[in-house]
N, C-alpha and C. Protein backbone atom coordinates (compact mmCIF):
# COMPACT_ATOMS: atom_id res chain seq x y z
N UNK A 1 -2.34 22.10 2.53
CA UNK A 1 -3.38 22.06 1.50
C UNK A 1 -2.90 21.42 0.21
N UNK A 2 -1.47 21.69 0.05
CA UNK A 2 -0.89 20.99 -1.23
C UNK A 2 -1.19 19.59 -1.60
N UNK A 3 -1.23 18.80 -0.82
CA UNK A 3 -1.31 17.36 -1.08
C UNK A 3 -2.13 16.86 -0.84
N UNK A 4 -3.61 17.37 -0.43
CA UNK A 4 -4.98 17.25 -0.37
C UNK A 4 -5.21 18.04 -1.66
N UNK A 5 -4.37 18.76 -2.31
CA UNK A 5 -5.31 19.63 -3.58
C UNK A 5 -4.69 18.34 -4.74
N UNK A 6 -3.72 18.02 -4.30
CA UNK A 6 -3.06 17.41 -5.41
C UNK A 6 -3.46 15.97 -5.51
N UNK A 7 -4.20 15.32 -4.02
CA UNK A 7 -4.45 13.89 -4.07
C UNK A 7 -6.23 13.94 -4.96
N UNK A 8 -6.92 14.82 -4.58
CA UNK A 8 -8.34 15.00 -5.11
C UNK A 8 -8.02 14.92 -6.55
N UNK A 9 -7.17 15.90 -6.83
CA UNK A 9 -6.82 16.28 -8.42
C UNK A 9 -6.83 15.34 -9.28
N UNK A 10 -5.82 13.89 -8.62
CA UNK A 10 -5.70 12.99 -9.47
C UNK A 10 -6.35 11.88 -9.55
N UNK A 11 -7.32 12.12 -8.11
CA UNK A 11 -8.39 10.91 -8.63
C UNK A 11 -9.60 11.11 -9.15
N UNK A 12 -9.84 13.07 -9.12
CA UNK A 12 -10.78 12.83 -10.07
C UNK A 12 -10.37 12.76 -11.51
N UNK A 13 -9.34 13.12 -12.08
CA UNK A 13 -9.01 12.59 -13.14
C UNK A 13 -8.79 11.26 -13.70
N UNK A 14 -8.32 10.52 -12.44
CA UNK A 14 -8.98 8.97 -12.74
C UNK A 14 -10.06 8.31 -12.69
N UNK A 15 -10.78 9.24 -12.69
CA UNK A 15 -12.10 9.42 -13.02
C UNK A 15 -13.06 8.57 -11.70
N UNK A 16 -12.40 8.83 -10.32
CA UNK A 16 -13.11 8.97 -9.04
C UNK A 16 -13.81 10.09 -8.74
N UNK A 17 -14.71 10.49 -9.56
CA UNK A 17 -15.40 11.48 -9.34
C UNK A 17 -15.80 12.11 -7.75
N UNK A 18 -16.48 10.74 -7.10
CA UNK A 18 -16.95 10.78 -5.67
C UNK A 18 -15.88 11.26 -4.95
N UNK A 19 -15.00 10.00 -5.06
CA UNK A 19 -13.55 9.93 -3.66
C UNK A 19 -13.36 11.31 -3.80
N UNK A 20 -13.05 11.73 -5.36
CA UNK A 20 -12.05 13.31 -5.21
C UNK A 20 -12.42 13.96 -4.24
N UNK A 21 -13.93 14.18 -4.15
CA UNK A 21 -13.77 15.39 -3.24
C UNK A 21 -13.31 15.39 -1.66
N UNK A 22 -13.16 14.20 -0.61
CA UNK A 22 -12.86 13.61 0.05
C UNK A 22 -11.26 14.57 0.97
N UNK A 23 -10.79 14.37 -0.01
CA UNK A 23 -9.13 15.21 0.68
C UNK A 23 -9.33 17.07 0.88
N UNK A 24 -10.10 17.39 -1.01
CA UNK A 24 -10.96 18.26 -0.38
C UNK A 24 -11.30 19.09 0.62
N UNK A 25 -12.58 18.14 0.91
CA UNK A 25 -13.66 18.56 2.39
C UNK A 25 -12.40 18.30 3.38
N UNK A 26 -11.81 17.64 3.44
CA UNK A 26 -11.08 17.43 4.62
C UNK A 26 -10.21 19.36 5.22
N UNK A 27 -9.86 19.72 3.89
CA UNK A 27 -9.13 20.55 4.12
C UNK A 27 -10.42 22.06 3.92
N UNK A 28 -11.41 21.78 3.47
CA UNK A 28 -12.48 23.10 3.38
C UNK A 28 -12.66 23.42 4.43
N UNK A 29 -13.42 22.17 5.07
CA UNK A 29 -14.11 22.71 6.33
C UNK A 29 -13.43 23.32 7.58
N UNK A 30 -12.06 23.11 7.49
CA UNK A 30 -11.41 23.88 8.56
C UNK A 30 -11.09 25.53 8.05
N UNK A 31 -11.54 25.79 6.56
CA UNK A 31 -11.45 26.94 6.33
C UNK A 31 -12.54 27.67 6.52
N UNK A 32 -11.67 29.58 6.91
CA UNK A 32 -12.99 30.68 7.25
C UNK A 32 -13.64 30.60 6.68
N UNK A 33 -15.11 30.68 6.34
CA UNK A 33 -16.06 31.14 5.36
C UNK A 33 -15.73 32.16 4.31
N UNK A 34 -15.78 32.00 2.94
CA UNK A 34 -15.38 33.16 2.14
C UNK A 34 -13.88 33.14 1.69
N UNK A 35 -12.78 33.46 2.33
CA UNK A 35 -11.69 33.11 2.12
C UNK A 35 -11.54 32.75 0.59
N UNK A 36 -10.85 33.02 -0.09
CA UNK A 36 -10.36 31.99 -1.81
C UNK A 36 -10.26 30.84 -1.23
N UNK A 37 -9.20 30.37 -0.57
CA UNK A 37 -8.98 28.68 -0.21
C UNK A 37 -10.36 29.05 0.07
N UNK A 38 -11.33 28.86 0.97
CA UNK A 38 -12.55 28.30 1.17
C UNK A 38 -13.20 28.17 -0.40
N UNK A 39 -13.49 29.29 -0.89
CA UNK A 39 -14.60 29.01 -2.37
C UNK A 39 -13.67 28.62 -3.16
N UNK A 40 -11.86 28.05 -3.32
CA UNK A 40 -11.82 27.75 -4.05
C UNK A 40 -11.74 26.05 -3.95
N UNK A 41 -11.68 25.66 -2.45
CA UNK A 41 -12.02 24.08 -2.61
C UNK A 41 -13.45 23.75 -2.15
N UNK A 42 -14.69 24.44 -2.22
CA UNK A 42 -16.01 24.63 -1.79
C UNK A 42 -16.11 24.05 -3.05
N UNK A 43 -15.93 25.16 -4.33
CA UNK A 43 -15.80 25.08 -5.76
C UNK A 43 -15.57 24.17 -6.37
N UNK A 44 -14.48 22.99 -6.08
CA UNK A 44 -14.06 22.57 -6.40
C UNK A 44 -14.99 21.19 -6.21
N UNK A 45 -14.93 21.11 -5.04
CA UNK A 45 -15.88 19.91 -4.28
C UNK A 45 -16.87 19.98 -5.19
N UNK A 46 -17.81 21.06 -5.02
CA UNK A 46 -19.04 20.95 -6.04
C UNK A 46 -19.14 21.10 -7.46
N UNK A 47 -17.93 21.14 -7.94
CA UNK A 47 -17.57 20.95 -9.35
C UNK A 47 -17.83 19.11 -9.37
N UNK A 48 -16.93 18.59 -8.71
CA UNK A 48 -16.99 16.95 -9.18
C UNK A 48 -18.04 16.62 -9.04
N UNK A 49 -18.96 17.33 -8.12
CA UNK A 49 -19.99 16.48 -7.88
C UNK A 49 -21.64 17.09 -8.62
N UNK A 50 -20.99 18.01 -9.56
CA UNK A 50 -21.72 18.12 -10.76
C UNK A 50 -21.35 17.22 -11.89
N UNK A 51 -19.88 16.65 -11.63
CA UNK A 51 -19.72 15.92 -12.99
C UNK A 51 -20.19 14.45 -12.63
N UNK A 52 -20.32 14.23 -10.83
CA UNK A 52 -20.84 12.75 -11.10
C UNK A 52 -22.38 12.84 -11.27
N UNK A 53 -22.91 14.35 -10.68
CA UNK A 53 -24.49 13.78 -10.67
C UNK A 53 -24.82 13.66 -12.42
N UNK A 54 -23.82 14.58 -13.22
CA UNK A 54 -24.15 14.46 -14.43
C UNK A 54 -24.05 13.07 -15.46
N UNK A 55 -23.01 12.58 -14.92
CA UNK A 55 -22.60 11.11 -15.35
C UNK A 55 -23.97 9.48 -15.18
N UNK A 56 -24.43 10.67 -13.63
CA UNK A 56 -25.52 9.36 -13.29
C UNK A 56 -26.56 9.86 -13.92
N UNK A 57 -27.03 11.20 -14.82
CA UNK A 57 -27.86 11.22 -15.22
C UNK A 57 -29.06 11.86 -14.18
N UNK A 58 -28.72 12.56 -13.23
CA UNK A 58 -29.24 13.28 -12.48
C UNK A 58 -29.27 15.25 -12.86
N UNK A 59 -30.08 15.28 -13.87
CA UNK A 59 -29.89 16.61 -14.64
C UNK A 59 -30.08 17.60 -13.80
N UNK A 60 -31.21 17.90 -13.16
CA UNK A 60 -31.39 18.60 -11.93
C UNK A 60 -30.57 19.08 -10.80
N UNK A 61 -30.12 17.68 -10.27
CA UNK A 61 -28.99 18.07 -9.33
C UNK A 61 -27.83 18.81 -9.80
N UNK A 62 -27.26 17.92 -10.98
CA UNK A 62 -25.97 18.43 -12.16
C UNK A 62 -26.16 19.77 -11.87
N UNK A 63 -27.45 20.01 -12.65
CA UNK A 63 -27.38 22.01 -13.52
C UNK A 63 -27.48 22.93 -11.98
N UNK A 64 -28.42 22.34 -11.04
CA UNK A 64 -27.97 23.42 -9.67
C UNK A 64 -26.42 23.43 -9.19
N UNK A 65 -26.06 22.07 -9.17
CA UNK A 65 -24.70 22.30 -8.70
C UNK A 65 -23.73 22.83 -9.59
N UNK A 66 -24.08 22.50 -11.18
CA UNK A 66 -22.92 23.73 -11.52
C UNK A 66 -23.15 25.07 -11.98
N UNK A 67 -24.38 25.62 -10.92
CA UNK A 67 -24.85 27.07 -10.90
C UNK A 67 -24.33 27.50 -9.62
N UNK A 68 -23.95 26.70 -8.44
CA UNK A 68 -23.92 26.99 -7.25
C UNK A 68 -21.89 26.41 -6.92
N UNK A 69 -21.53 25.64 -8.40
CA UNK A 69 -20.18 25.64 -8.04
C UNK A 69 -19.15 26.99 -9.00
N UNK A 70 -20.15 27.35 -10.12
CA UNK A 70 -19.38 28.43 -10.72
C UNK A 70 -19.59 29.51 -9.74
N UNK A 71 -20.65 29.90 -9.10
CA UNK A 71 -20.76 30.84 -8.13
C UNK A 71 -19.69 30.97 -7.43
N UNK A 72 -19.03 29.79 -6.59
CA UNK A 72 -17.96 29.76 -5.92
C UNK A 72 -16.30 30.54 -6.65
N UNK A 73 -16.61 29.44 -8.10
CA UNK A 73 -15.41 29.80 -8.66
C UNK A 73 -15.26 31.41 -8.93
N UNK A 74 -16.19 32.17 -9.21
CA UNK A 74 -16.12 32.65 -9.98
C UNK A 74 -15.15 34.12 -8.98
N UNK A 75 -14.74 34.56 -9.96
CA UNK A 75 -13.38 35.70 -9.54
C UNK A 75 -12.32 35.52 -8.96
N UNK A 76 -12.13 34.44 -9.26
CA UNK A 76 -10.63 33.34 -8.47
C UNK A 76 -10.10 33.71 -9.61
N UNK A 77 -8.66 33.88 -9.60
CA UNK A 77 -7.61 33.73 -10.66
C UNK A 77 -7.19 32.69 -11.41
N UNK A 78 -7.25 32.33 -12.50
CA UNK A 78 -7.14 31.20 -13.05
C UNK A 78 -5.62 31.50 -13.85
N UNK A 79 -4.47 30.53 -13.37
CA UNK A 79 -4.41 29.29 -12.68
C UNK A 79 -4.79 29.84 -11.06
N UNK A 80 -5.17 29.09 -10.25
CA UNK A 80 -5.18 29.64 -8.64
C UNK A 80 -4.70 28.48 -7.86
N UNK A 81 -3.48 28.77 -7.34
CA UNK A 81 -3.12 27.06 -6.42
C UNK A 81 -2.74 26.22 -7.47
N UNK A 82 -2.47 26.68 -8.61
CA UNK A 82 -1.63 25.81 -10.36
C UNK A 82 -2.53 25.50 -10.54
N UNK A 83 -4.10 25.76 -10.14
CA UNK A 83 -4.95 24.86 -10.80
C UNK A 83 -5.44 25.92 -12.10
N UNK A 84 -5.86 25.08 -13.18
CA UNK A 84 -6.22 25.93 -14.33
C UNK A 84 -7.80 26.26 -14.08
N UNK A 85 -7.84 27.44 -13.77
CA UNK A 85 -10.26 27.25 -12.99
C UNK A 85 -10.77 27.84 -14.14
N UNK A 86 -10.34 28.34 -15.59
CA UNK A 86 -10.98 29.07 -16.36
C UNK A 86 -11.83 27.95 -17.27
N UNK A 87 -11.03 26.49 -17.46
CA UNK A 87 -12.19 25.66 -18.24
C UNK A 87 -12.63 24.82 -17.39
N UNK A 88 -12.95 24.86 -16.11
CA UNK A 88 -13.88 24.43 -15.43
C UNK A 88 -15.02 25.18 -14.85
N UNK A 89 -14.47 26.34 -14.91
CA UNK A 89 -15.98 27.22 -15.25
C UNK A 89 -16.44 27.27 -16.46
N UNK A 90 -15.70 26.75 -17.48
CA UNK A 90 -16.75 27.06 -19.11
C UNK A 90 -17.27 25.82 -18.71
N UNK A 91 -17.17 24.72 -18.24
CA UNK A 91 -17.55 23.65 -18.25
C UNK A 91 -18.77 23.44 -17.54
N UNK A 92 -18.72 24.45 -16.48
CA UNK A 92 -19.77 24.62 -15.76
C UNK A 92 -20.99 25.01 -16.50
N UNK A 93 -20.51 26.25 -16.71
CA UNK A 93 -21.73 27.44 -17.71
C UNK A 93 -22.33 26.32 -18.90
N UNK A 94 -21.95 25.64 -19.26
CA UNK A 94 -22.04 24.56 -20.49
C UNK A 94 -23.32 23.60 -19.60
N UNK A 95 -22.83 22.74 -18.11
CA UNK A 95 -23.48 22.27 -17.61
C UNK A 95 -25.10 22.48 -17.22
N UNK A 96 -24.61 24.37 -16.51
CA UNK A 96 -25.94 24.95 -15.87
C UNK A 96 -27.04 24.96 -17.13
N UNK A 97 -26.56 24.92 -18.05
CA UNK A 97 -27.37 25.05 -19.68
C UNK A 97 -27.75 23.84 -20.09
N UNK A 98 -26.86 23.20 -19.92
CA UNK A 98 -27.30 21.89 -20.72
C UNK A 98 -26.75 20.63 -20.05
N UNK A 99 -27.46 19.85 -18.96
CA UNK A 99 -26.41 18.98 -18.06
C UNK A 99 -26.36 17.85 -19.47
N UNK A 100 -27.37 17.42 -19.59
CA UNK A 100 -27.28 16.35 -20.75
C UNK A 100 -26.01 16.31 -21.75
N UNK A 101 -25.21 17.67 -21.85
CA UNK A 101 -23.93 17.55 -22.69
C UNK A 101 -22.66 16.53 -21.83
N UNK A 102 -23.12 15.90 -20.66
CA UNK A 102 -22.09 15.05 -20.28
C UNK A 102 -21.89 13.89 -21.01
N UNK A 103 -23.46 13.80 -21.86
CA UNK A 103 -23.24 12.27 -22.30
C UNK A 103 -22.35 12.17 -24.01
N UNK A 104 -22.38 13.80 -23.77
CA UNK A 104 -21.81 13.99 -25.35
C UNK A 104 -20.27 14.17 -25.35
N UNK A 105 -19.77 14.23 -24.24
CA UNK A 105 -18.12 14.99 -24.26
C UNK A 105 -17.98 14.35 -22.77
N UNK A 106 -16.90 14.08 -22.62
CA UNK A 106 -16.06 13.40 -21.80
C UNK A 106 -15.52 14.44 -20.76
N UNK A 107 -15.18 14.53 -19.43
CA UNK A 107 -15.55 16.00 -18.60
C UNK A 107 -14.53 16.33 -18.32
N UNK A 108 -14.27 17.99 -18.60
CA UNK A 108 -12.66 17.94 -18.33
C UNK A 108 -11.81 17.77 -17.28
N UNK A 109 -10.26 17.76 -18.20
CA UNK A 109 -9.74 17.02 -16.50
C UNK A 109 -9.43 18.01 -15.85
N UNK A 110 -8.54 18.15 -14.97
CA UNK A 110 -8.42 19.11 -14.03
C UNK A 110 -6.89 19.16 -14.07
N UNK A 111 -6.62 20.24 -14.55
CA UNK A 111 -4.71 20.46 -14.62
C UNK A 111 -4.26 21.31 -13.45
N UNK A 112 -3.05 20.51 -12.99
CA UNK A 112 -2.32 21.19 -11.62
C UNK A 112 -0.73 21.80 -12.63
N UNK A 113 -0.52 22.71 -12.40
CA UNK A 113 1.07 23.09 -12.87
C UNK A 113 0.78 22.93 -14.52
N UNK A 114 -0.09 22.78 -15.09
CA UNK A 114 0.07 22.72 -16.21
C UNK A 114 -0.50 21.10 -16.77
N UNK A 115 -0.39 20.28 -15.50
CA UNK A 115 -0.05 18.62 -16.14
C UNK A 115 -1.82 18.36 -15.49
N UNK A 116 -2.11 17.33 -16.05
CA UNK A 116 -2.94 16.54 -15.58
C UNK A 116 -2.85 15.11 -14.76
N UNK A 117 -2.52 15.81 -13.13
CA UNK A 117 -2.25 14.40 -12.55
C UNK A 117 -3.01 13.24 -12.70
N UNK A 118 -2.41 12.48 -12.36
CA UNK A 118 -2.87 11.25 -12.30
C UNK A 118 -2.25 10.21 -11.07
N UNK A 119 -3.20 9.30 -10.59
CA UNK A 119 -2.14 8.85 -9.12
C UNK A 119 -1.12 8.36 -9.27
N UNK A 120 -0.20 7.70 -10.46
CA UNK A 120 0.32 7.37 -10.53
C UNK A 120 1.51 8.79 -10.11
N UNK A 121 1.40 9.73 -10.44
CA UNK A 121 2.40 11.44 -10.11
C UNK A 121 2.23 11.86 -9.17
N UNK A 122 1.29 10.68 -7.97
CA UNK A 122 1.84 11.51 -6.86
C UNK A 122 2.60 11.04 -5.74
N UNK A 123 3.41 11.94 -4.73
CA UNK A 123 4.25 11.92 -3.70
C UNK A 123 3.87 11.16 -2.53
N UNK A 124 4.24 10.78 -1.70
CA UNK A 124 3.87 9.88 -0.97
C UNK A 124 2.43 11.05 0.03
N UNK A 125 3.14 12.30 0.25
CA UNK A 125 1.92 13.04 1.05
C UNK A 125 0.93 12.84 0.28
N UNK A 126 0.63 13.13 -0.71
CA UNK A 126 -1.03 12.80 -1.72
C UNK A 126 -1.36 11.37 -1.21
N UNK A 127 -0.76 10.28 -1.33
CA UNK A 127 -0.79 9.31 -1.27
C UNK A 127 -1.71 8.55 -0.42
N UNK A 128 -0.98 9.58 0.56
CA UNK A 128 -1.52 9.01 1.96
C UNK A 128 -2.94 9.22 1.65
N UNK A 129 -3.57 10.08 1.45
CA UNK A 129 -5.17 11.21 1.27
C UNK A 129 -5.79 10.32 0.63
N UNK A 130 -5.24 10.35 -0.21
CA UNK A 130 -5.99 9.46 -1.78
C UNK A 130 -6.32 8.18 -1.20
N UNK A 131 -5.20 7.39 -0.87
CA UNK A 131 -6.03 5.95 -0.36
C UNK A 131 -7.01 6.27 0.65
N UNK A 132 -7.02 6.88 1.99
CA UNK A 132 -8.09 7.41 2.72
C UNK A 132 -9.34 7.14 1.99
N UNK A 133 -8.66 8.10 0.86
CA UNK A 133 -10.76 8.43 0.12
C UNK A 133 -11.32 7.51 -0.45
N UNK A 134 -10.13 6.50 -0.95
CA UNK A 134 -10.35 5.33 -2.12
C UNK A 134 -10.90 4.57 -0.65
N UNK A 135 -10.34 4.00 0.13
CA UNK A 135 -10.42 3.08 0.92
C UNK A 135 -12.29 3.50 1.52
N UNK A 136 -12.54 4.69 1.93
CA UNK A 136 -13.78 5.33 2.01
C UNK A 136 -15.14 4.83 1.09
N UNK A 137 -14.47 5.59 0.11
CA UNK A 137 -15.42 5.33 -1.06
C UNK A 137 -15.96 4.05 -1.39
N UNK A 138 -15.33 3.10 -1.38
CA UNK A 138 -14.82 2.04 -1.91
C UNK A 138 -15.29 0.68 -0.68
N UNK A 139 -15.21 0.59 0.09
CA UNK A 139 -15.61 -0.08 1.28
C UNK A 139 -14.61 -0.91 1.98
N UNK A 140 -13.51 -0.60 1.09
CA UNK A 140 -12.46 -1.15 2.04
C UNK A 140 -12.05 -0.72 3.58
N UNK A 141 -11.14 -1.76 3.90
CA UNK A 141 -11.27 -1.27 5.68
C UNK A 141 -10.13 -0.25 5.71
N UNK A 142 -10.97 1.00 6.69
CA UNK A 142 -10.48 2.20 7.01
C UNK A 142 -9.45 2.09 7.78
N UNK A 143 -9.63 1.26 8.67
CA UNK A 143 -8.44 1.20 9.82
C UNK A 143 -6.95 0.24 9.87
N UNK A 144 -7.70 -0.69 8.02
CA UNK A 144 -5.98 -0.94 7.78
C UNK A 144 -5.24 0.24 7.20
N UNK A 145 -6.07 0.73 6.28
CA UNK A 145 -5.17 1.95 5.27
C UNK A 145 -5.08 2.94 6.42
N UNK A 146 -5.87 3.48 7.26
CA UNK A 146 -4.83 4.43 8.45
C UNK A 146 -3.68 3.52 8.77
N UNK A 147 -3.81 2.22 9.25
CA UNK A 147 -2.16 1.58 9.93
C UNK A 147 -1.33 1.61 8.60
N UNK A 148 -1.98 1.13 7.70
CA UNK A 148 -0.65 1.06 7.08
C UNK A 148 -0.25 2.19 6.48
N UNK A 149 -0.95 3.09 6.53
CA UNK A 149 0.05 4.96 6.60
C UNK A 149 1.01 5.10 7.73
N UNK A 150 -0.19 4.85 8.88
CA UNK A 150 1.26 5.25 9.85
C UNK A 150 2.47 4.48 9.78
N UNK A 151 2.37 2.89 9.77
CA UNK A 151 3.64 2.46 9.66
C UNK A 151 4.41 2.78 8.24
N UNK A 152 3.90 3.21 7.12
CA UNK A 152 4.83 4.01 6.11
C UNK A 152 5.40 5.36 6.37
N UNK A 153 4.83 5.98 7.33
CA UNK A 153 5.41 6.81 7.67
C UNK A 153 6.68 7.11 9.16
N UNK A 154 6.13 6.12 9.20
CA UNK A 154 7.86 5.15 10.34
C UNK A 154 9.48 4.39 9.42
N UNK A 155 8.50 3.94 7.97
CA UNK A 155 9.08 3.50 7.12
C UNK A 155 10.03 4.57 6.32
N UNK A 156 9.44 5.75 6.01
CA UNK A 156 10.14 7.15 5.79
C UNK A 156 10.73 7.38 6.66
N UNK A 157 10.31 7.46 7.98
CA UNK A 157 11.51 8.36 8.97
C UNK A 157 12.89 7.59 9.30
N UNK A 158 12.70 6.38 9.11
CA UNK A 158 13.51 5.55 9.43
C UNK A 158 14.69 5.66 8.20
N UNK A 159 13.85 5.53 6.60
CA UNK A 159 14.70 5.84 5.39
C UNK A 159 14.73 3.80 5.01
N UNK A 160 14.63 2.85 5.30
CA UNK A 160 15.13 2.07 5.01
C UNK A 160 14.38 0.54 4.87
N UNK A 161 12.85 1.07 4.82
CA UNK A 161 11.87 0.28 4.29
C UNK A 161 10.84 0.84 3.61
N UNK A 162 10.49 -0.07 2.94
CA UNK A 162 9.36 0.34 1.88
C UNK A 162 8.42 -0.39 1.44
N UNK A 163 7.80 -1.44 2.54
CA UNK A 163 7.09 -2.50 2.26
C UNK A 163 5.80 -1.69 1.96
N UNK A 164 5.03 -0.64 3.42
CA UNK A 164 4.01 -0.06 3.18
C UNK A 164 3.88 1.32 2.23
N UNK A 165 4.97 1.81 2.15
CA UNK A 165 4.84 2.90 1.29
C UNK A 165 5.14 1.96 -0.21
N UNK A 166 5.66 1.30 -0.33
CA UNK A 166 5.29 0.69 -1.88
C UNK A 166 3.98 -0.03 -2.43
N UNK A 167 3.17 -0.31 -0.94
CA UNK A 167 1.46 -0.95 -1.61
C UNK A 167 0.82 0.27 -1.37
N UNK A 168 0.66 1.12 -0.76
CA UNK A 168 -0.13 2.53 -0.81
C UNK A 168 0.09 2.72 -2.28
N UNK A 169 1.33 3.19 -2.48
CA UNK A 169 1.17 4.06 -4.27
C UNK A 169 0.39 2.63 -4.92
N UNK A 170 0.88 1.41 -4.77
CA UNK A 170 0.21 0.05 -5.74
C UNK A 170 -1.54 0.69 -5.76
N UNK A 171 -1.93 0.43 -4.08
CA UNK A 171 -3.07 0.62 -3.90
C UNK A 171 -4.01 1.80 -4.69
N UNK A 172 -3.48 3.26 -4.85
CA UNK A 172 -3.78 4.45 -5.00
C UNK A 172 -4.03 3.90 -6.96
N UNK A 173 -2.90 3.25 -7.43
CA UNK A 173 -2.60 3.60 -8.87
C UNK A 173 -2.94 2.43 -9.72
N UNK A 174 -3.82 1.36 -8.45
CA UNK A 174 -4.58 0.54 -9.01
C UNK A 174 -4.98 0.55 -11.08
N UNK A 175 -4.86 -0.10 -11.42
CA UNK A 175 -5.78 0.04 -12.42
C UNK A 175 -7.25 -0.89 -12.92
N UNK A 176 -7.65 -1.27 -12.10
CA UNK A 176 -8.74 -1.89 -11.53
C UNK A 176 -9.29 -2.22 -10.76
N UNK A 177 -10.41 -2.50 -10.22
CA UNK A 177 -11.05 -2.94 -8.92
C UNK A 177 -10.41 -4.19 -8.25
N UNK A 178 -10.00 -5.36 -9.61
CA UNK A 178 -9.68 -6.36 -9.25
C UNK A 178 -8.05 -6.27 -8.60
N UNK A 179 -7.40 -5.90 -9.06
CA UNK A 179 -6.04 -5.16 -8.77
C UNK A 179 -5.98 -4.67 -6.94
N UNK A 180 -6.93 -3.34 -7.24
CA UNK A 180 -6.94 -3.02 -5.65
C UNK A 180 -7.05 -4.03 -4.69
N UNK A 181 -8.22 -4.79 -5.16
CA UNK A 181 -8.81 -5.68 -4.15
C UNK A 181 -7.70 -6.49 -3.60
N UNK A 182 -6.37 -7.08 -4.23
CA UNK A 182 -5.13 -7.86 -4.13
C UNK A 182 -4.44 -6.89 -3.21
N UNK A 183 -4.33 -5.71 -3.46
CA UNK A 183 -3.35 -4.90 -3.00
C UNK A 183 -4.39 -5.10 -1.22
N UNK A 184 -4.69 -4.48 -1.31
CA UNK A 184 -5.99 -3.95 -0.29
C UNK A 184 -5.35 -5.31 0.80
N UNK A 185 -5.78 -6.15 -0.05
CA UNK A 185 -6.12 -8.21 1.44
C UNK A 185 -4.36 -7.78 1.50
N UNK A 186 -3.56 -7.92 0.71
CA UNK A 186 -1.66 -7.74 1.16
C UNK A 186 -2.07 -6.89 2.17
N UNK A 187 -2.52 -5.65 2.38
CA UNK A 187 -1.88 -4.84 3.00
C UNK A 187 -2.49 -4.79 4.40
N UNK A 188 -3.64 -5.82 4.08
CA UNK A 188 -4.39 -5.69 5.57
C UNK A 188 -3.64 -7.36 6.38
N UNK A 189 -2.71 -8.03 5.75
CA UNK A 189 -1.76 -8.92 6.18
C UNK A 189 -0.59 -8.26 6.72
N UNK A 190 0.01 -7.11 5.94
CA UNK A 190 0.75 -6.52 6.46
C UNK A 190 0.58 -6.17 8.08
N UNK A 191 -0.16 -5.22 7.48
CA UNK A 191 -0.58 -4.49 8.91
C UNK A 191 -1.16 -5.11 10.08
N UNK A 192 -1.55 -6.37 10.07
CA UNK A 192 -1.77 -6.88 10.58
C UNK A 192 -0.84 -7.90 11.54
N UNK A 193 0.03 -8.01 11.17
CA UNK A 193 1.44 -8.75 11.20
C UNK A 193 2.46 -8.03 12.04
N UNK A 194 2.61 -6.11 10.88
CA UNK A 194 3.48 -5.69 11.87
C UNK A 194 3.28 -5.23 13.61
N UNK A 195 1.46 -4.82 13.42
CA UNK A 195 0.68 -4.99 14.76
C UNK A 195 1.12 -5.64 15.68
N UNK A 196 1.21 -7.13 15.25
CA UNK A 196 1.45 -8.27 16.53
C UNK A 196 2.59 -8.22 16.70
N UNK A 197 4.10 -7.67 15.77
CA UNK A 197 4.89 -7.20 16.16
C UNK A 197 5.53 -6.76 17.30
N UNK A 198 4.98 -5.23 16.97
CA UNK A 198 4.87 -4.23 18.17
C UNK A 198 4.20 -4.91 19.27
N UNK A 199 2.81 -5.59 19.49
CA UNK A 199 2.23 -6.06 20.62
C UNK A 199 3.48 -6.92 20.78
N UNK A 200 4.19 -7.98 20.65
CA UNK A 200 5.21 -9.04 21.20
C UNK A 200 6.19 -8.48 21.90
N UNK A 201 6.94 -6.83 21.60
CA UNK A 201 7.69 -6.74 21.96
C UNK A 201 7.37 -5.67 23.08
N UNK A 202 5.73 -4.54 23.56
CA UNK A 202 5.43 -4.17 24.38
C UNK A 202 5.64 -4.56 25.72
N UNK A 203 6.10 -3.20 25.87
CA UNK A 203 6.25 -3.88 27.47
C UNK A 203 7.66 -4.39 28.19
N UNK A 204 8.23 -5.00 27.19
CA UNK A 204 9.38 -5.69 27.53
C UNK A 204 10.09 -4.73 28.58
N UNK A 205 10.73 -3.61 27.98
CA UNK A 205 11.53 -3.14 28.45
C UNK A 205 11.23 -2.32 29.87
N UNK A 206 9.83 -2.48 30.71
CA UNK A 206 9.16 -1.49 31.61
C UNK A 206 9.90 -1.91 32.64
């Protein structure tokens, strides 16, 4: 759960409102009903997605969802999982009242351990998640950023390359669309390349 709590964390603070919840759901839905981990990444999910319906100006949706995401939060321990949940429920209660205060105040971020990640702070496990959601969100192709995880993660076990685990973090810590988009076409050359690789040398040895 750590590095799905920690990859959401920092992209909704980079203000991927959508993607965040993405690593998320991934890790909710395999949880019991009820459970803290369940209402507290249920909560969480429908926290961002009170701050994007609020951002788009969808007041309605906003103020139910942050009536139906403090519900979740509410009697969780704050910090819970390092996350700080006590001003994201004021943030809420603020919302369910008044969604229109998004256009007045900037939405808070979401602190893990104290810090406010950001993708640039995270570990290669976040890493992996985060591009997933970016690549998702975003319309880039899904099935290079799965290859080029797995082959970064051949690249780790091995210890002694770092072609794909150095454009994932590029990719993740983008600081623009235009940026990604560079990273993104590299990495679907990559992967594409080391593919025919492996296909050249299949087989050989049967």
């Amino acid at each position: 759960m750590d590095a799905a709590l920690r990859a959401g964390i920092a992209l909704y603070n980079d203000g991927e409102h959508r993607a965040a919840h993405e690593p998320w759901e991934d890790v909710w839905l395999g949880l019991p009903d009820g459970t803290d981990d369940e209402r507290f990444l249920h909560g969480l999910v429908q926290f961002t997605a009170t701050i994007h319906h609020a951002r788009t100006r969808n007041w309605s949706g906003a103020a139910g969802l942050a009536v139906s995401a403090g519900d979740y939060l509410d009697g969780l321990d704050s910090p819970y999982r390092g996350v700080a949940i006590a001003p994201l429920r004021r943030a809420l209660t603020t919302l369910a009242a008044d969604p229109e205060a998004a256009e007045r105040r900037r939405p808070p971020p979401i602190r893990h351990e104290g810090h406010v990640l950001v993708p640039a702070d995270l570990d290669f496990e976040a890493v992996a998640p985060a591009a997933r959601a970016l690549a998702s969100e975003h319309g880039y192709d899904e099935e290079t950023v799965d290859g080029a995880v797995s082959h970064a993660c051949d690249e780790i076990a091995d210890g002694d390359r770092t072609l794909f685990t150095g454009a994932l973090f590029e990719f993740v810590a983008a600081d623009d669309e235009t940026h990604r988009d560079l990273v993104a076409r590299r990495l679907g050359r990559h992967v594409a390349r080391r593919d025919r690789e492996f296909d050249d040398v299949a087989g050989l040895f049967d």
